[in-house]
PDB file of N, CA and C in Angstrom:
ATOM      1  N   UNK A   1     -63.411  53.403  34.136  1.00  0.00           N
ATOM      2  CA  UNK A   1     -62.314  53.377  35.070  1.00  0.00           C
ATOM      3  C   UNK A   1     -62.840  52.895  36.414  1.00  0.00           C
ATOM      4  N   UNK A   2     -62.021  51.850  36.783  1.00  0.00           N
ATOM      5  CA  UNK A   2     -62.675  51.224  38.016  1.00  0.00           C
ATOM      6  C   UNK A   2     -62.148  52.232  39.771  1.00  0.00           C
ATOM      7  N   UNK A   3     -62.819  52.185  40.508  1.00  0.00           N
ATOM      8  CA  UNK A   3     -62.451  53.453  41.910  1.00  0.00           C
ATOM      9  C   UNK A   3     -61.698  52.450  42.461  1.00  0.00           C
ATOM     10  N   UNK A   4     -60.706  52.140  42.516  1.00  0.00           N
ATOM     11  CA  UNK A   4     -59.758  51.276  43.906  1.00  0.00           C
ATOM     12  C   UNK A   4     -59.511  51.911  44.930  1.00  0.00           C
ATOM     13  N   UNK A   5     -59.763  51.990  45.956  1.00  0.00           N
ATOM     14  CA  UNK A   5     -59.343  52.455  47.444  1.00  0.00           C
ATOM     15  C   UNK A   5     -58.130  51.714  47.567  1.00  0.00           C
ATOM     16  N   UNK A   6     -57.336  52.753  48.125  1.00  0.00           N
ATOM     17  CA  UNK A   6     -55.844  52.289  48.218  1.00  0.00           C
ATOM     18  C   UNK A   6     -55.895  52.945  50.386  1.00  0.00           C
ATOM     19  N   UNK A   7     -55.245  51.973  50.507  1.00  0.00           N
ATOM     20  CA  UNK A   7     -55.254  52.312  52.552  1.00  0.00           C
ATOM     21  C   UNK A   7     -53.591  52.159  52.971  1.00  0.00           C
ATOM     22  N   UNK A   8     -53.018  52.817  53.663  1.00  0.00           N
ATOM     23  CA  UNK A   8     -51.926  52.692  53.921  1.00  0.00           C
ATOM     24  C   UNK A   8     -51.173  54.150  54.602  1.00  0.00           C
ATOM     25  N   UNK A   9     -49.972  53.848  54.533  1.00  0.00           N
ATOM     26  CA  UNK A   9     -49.304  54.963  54.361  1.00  0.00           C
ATOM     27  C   UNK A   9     -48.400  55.329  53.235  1.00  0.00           C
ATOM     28  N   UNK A  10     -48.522  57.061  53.221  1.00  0.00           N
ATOM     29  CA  UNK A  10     -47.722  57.292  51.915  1.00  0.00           C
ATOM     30  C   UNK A  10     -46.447  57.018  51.580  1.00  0.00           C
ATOM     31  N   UNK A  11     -45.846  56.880  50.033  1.00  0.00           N
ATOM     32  CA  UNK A  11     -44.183  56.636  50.738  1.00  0.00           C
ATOM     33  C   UNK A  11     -44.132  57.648  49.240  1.00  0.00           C
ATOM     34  N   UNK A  12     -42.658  58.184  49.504  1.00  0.00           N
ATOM     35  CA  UNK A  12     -42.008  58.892  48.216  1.00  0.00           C
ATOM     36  C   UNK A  12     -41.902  57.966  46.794  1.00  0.00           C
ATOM     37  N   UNK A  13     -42.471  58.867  45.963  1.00  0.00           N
ATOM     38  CA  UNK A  13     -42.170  57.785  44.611  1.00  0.00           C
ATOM     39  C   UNK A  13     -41.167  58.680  43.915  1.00  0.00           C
ATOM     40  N   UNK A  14     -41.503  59.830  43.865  1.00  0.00           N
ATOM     41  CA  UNK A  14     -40.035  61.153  43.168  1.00  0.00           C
ATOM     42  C   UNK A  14     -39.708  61.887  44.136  1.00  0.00           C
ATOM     43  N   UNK A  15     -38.647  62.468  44.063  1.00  0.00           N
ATOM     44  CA  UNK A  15     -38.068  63.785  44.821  1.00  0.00           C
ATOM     45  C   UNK A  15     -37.681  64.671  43.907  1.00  0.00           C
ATOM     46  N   UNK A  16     -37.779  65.978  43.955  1.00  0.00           N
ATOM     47  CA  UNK A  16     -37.237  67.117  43.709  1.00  0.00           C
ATOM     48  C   UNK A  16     -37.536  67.666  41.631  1.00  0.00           C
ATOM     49  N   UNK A  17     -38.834  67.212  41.677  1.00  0.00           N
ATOM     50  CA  UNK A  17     -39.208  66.738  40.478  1.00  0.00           C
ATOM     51  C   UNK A  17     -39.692  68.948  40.243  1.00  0.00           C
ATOM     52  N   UNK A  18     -39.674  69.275  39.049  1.00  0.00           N
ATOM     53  CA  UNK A  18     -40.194  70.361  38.812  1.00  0.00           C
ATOM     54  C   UNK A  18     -41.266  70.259  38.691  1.00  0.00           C
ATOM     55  N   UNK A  19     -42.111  71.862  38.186  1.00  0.00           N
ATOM     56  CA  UNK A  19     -43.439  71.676  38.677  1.00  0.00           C
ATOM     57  C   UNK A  19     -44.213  71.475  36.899  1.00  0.00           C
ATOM     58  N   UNK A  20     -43.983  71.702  36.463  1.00  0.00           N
ATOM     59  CA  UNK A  20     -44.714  70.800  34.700  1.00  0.00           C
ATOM     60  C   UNK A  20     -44.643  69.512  34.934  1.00  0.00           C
ATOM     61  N   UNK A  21     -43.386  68.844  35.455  1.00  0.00           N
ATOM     62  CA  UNK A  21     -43.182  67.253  34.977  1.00  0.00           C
ATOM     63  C   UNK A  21     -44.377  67.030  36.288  1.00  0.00           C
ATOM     64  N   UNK A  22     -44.235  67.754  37.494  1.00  0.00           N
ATOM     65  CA  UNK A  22     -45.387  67.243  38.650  1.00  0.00           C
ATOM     66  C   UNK A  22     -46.756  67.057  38.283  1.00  0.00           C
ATOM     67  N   UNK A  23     -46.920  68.332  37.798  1.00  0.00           N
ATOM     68  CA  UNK A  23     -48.525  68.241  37.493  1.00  0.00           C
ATOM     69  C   UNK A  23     -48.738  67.241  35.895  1.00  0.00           C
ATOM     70  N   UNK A  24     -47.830  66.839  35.172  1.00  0.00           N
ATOM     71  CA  UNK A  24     -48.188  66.108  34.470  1.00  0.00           C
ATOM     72  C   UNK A  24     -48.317  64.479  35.262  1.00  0.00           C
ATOM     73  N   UNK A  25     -47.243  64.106  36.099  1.00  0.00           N
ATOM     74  CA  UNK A  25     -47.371  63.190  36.646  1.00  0.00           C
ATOM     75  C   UNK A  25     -48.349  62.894  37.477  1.00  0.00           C
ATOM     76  N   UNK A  26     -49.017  64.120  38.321  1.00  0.00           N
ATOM     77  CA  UNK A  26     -49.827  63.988  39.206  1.00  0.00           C
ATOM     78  C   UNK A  26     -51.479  63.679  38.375  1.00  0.00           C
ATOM     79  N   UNK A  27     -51.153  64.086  37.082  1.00  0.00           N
ATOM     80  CA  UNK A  27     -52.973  64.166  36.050  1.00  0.00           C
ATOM     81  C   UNK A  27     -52.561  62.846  35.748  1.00  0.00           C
ATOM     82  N   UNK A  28     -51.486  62.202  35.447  1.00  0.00           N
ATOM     83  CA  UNK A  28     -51.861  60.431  35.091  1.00  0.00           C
ATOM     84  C   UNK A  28     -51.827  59.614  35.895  1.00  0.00           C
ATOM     85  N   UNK A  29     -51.254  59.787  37.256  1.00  0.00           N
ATOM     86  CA  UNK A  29     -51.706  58.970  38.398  1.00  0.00           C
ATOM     87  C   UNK A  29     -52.758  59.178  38.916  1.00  0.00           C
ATOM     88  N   UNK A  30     -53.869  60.276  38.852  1.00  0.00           N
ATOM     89  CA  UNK A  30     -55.269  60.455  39.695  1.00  0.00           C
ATOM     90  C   UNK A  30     -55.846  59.917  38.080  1.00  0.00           C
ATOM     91  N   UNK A  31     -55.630  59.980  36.769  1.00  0.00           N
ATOM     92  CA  UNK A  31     -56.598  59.162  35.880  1.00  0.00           C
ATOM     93  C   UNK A  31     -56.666  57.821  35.875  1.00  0.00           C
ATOM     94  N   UNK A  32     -55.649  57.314  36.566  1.00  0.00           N
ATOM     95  CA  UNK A  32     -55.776  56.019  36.809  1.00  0.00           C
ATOM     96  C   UNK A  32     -56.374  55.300  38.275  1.00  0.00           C
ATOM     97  N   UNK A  33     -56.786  56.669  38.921  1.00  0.00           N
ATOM     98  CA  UNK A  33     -57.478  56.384  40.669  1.00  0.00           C
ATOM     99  C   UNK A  33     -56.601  56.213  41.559  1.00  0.00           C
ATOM    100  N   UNK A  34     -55.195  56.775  41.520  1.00  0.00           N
ATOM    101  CA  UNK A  34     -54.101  56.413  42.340  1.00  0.00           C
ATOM    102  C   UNK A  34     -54.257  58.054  42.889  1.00  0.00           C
ATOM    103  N   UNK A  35     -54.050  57.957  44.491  1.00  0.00           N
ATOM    104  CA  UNK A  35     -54.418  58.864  45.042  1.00  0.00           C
ATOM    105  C   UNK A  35     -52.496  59.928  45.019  1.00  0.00           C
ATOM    106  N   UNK A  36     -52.610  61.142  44.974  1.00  0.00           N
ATOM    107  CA  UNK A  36     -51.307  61.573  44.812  1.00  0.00           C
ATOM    108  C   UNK A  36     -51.189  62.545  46.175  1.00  0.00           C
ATOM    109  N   UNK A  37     -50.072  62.525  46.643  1.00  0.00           N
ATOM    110  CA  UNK A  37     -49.664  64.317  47.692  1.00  0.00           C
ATOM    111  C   UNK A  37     -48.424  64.737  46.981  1.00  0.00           C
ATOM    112  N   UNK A  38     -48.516  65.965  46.897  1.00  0.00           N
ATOM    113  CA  UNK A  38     -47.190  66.733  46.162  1.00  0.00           C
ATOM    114  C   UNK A  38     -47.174  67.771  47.310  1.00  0.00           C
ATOM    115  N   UNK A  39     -45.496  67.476  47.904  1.00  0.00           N
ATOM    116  CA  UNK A  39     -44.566  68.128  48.875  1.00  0.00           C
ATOM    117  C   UNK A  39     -43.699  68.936  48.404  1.00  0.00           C
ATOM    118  N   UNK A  40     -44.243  70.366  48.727  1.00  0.00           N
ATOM    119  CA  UNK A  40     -42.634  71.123  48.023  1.00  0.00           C
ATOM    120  C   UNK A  40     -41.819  71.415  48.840  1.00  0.00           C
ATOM    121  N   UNK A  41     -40.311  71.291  48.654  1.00  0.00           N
ATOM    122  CA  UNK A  41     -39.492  71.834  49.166  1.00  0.00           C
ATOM    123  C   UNK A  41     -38.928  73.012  49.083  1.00  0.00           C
ATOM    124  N   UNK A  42     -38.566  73.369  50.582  1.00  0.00           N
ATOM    125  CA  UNK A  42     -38.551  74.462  51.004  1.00  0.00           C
ATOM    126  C   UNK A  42     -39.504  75.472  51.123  1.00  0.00           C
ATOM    127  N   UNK A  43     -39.018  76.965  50.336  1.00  0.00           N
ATOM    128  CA  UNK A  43     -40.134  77.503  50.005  1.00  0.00           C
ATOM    129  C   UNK A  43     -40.499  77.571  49.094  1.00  0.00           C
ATOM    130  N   UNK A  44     -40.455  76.504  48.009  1.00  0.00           N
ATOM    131  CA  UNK A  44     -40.856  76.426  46.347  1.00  0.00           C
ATOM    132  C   UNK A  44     -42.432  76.254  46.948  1.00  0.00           C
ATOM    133  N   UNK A  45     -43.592  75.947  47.495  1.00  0.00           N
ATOM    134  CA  UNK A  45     -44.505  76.364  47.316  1.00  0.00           C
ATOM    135  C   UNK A  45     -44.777  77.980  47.649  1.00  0.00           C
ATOM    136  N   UNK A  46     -44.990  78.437  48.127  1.00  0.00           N
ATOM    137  CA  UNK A  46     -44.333  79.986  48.289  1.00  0.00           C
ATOM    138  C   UNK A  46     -44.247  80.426  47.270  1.00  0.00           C
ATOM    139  N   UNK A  47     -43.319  79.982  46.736  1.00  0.00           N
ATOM    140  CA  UNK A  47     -42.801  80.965  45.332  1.00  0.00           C
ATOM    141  C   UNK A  47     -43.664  80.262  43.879  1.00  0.00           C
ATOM    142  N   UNK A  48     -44.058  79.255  44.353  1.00  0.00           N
ATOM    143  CA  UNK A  48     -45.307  78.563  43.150  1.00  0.00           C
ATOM    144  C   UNK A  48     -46.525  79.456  43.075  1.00  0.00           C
ATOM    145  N   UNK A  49     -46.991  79.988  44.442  1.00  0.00           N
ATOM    146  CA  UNK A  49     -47.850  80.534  44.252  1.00  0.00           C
ATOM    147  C   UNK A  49     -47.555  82.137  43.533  1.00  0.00           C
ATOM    148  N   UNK A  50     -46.628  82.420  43.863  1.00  0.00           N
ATOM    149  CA  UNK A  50     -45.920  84.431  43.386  1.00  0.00           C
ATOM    150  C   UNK A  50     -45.678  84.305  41.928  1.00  0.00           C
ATOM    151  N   UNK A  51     -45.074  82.994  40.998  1.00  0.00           N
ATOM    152  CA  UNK A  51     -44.342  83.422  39.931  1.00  0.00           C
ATOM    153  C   UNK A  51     -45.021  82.158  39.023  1.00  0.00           C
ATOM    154  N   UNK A  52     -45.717  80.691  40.161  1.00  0.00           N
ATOM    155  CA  UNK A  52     -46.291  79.605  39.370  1.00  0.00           C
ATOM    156  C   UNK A  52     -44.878  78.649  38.955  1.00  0.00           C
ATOM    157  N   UNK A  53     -43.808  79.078  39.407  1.00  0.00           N
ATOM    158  CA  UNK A  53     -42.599  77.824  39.206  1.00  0.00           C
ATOM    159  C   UNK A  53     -41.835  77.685  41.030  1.00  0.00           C
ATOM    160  N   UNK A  54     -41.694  76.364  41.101  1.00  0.00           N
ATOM    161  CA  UNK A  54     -41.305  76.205  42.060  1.00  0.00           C
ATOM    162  C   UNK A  54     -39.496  75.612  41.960  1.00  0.00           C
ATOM    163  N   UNK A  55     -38.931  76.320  41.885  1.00  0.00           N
ATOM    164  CA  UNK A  55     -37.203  76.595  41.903  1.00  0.00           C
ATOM    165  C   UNK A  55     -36.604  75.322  42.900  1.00  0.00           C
ATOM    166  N   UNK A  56     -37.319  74.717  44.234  1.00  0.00           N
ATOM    167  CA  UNK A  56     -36.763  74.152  44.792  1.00  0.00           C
ATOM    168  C   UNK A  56     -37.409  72.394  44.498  1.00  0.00           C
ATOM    169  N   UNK A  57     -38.137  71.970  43.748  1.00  0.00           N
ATOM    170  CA  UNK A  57     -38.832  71.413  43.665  1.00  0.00           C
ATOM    171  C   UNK A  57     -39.508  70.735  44.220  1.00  0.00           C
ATOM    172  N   UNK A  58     -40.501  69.920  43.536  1.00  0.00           N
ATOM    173  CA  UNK A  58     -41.255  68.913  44.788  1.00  0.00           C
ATOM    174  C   UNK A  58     -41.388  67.470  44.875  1.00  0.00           C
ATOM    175  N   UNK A  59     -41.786  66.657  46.054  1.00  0.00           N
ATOM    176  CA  UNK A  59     -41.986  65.466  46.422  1.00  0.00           C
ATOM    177  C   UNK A  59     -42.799  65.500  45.830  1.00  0.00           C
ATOM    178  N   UNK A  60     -43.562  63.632  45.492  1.00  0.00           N
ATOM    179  CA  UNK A  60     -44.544  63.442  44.827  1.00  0.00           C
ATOM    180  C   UNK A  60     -44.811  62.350  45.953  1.00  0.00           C
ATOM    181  N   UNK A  61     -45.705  61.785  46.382  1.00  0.00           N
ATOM    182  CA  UNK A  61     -46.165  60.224  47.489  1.00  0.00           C
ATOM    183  C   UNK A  61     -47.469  59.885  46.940  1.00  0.00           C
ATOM    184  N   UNK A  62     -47.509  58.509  47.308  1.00  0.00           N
ATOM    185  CA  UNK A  62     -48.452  57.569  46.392  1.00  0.00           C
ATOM    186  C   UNK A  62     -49.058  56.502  47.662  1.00  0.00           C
ATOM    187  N   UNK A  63     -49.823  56.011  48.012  1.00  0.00           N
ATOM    188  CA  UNK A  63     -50.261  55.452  49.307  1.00  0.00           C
ATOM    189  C   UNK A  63     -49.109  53.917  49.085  1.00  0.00           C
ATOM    190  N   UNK A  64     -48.910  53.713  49.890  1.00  0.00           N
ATOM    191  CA  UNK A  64     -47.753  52.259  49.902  1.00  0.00           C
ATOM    192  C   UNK A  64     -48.466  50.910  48.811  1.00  0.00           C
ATOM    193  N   UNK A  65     -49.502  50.802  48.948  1.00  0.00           N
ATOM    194  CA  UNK A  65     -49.892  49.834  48.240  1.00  0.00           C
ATOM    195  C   UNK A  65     -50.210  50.136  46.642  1.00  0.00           C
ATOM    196  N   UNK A  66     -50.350  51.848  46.311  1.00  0.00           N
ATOM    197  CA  UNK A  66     -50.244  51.945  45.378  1.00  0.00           C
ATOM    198  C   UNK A  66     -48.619  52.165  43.934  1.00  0.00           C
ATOM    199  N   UNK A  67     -47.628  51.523  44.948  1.00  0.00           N
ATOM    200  CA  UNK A  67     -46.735  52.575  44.499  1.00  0.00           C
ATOM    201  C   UNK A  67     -45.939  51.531  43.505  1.00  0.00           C
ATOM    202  N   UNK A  68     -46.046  50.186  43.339  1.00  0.00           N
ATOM    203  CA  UNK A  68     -45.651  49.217  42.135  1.00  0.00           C
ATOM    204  C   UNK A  68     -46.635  49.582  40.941  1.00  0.00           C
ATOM    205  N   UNK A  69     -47.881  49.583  40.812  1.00  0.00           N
ATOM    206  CA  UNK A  69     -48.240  50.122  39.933  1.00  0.00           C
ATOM    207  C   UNK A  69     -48.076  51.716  39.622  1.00  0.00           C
ATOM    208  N   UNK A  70     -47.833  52.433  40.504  1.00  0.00           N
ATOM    209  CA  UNK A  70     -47.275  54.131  40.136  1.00  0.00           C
ATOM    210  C   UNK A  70     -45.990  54.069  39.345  1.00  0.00           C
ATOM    211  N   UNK A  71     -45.080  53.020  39.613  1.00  0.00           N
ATOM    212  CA  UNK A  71     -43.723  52.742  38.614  1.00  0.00           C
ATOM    213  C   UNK A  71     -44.025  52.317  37.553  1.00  0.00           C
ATOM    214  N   UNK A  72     -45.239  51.280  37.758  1.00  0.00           N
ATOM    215  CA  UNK A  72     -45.519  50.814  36.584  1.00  0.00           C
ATOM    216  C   UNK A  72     -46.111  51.857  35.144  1.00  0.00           C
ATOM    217  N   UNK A  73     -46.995  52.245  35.973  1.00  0.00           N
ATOM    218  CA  UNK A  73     -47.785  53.432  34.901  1.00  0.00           C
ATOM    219  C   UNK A  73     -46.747  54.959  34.331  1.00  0.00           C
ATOM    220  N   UNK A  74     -45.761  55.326  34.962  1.00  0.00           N
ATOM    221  CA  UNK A  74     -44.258  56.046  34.863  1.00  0.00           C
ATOM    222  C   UNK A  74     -43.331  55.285  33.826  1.00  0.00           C
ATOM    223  N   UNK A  75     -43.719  54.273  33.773  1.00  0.00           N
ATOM    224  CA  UNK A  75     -42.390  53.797  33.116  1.00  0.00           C
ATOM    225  C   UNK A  75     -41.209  53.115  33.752  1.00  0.00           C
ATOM    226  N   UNK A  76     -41.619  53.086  34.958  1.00  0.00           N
ATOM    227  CA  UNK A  76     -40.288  53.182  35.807  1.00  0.00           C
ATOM    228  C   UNK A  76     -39.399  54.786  35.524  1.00  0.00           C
ATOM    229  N   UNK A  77     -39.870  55.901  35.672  1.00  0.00           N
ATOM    230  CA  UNK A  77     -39.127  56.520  34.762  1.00  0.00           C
ATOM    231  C   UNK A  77     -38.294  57.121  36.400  1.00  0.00           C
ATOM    232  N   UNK A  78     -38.350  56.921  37.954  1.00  0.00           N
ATOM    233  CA  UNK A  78     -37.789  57.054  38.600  1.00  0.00           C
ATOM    234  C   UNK A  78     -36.770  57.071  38.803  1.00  0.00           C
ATOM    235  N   UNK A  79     -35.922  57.132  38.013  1.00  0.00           N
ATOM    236  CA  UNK A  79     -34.363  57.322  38.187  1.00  0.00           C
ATOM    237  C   UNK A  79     -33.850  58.091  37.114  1.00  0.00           C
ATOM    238  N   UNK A  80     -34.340  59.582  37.610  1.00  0.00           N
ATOM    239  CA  UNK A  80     -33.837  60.881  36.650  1.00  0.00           C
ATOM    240  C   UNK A  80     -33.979  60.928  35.308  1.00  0.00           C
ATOM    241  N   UNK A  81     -35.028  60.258  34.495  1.00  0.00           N
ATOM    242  CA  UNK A  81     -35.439  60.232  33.142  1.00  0.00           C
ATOM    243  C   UNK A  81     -36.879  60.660  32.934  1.00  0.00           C
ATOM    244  N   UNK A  82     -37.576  61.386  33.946  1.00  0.00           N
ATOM    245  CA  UNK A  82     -39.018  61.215  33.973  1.00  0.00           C
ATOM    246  C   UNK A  82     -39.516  61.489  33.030  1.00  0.00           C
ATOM    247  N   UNK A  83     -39.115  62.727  31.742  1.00  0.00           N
ATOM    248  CA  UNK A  83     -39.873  62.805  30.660  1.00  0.00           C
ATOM    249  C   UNK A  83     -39.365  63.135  29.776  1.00  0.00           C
ATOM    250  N   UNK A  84     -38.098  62.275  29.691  1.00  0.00           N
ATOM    251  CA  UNK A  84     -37.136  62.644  28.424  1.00  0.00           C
ATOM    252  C   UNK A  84     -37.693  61.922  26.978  1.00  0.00           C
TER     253      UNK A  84
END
């Protein structure tokens, strides 16, 4: 697996994604060297940490230059199909 440095700023690739489909999404975008931040909303981190599910869900961001190949490697699955 080759290390690409990706430079930029982050932009949203999902919103309001639960926290299984996150952390699955977040383990195949860092195996491919794409750097990830996962934003929860509200107080779903809070409550991720008390019960391990986050009710309000979370942002996912991908550095700007990485984020055609982040659709790519998804599927495009960005428009409410992520792991059907």
């Amino acid at each position: 697996m080759s290390e690409e440095k990706y430079s930029g700023n982050e932009v949203l690739l999902l919103s309001g994604v639960g926290t299984m489909e996150a952390e699955i999404i977040i383990s195949k975008l860092k195996s491919y060297g794409i750097p990830v931040l996962k934003k929860s909303k509200g107080i779903g981190g809070l409550m991720e940490i008390y019960t391990g599910v986050n009710s309000y869900g979370s942002d996912i961001y991908v550095p700007e230059d990485a984020l055609e190949l982040a659709h790519e490697l998804l599927g495009h699955a960005a428009d409410d199909e992520i792991l059907e």
